[in-house]
C-alpha atoms as a PDB file:
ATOM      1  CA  UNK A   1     155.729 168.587  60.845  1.00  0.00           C
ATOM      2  CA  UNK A   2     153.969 170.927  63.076  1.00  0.00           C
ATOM      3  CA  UNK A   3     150.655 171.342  64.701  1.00  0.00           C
ATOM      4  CA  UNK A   4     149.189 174.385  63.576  1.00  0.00           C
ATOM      5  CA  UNK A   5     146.055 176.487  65.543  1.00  0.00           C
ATOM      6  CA  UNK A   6     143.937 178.311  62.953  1.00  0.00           C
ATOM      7  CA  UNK A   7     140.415 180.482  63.190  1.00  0.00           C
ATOM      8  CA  UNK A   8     137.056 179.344  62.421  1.00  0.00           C
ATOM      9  CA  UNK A   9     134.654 181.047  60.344  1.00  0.00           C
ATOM     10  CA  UNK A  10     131.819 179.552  62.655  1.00  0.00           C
ATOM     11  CA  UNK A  11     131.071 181.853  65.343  1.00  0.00           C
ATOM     12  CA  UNK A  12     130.400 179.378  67.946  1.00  0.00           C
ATOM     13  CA  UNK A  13     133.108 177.477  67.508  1.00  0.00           C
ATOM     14  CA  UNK A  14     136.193 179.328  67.101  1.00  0.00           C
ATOM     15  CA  UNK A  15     138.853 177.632  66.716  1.00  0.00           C
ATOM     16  CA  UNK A  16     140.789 174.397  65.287  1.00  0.00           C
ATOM     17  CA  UNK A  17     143.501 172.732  64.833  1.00  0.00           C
ATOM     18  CA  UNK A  18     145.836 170.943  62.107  1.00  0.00           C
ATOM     19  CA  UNK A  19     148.670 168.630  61.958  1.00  0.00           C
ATOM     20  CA  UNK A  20     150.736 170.031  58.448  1.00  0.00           C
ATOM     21  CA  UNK A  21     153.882 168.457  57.131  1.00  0.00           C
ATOM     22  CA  UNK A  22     156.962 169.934  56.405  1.00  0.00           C
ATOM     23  CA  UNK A  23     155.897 169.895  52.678  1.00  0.00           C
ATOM     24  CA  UNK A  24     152.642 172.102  53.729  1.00  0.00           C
ATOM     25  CA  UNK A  25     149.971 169.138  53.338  1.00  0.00           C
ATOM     26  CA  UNK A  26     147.640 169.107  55.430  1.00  0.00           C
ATOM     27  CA  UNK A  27     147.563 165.558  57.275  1.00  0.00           C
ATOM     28  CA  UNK A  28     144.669 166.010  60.130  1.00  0.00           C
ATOM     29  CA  UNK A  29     142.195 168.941  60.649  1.00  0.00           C
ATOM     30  CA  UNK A  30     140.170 168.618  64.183  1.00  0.00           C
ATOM     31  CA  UNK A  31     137.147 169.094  65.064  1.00  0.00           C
ATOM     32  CA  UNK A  32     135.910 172.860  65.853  1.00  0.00           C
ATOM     33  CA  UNK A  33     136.497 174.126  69.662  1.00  0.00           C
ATOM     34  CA  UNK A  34     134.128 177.008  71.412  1.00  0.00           C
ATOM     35  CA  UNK A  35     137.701 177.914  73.492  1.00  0.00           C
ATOM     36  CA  UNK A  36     141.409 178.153  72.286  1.00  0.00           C
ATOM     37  CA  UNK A  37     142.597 176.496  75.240  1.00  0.00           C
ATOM     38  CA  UNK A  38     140.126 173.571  74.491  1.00  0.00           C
ATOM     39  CA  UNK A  39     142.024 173.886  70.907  1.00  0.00           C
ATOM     40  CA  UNK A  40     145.388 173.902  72.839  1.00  0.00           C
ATOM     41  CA  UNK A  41     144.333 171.207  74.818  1.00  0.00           C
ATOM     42  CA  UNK A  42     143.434 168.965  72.063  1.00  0.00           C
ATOM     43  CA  UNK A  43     146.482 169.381  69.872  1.00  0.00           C
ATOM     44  CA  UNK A  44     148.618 168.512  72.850  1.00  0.00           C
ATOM     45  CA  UNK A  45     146.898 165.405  73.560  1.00  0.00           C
ATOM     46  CA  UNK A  46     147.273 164.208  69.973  1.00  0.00           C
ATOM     47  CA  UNK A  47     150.944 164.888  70.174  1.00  0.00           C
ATOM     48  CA  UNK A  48     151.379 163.174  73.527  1.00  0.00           C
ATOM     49  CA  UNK A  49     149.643 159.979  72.500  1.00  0.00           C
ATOM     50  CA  UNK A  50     149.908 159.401  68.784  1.00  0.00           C
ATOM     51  CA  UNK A  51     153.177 158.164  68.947  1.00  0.00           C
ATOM     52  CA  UNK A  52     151.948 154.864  70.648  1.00  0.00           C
ATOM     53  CA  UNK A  53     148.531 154.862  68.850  1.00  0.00           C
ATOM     54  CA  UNK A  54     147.974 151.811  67.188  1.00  0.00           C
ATOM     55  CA  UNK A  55     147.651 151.566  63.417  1.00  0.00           C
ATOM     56  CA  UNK A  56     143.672 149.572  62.987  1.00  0.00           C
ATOM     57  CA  UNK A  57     142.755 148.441  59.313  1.00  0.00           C
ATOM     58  CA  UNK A  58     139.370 148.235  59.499  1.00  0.00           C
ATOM     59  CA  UNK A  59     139.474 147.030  55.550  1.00  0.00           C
ATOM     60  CA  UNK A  60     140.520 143.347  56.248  1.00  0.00           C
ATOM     61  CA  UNK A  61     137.253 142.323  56.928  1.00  0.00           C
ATOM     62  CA  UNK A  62     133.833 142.800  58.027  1.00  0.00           C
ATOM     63  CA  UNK A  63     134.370 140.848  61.236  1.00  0.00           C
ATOM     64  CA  UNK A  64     138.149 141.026  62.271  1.00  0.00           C
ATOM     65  CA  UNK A  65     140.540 143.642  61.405  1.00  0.00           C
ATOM     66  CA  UNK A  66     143.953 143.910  61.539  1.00  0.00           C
ATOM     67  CA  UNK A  67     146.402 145.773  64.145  1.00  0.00           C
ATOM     68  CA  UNK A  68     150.307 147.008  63.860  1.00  0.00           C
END
């Protein structure tokens, strides 16, 4: 798995970010960024924290949900 840094075609917003697996699917595309070191910036932070991100299943119900 890698995190991958790509161009935008929108001119105002640059650049973006993926997270690909070692099969090539693409798992998570971000949002656009103005700045590649905004880009940068971003990708790092999702590396740094998703391992202790919590898994929410907001399916359960309309009320509660459940958390792993």
């Amino acid at each position: 798995m890698e995190i991958q840094i790509h161009y935008s075609s929108n001119p105002t917003q640059q650049y973006y970010w993926q997270i690909v697996a070692s099969n090539g699917r693409i798992l998570a595309t971000s949002e656009t960024y103005y700045n590649k070191s905004d880009a940068m910036s971003a990708a790092r932070s999702v590396k740094y924290q998703a391992g202790s991100a919590p898994i929410v299943d907001h399916t359960v119900g309309s009320s509660s949900y459940g958390r792993w």
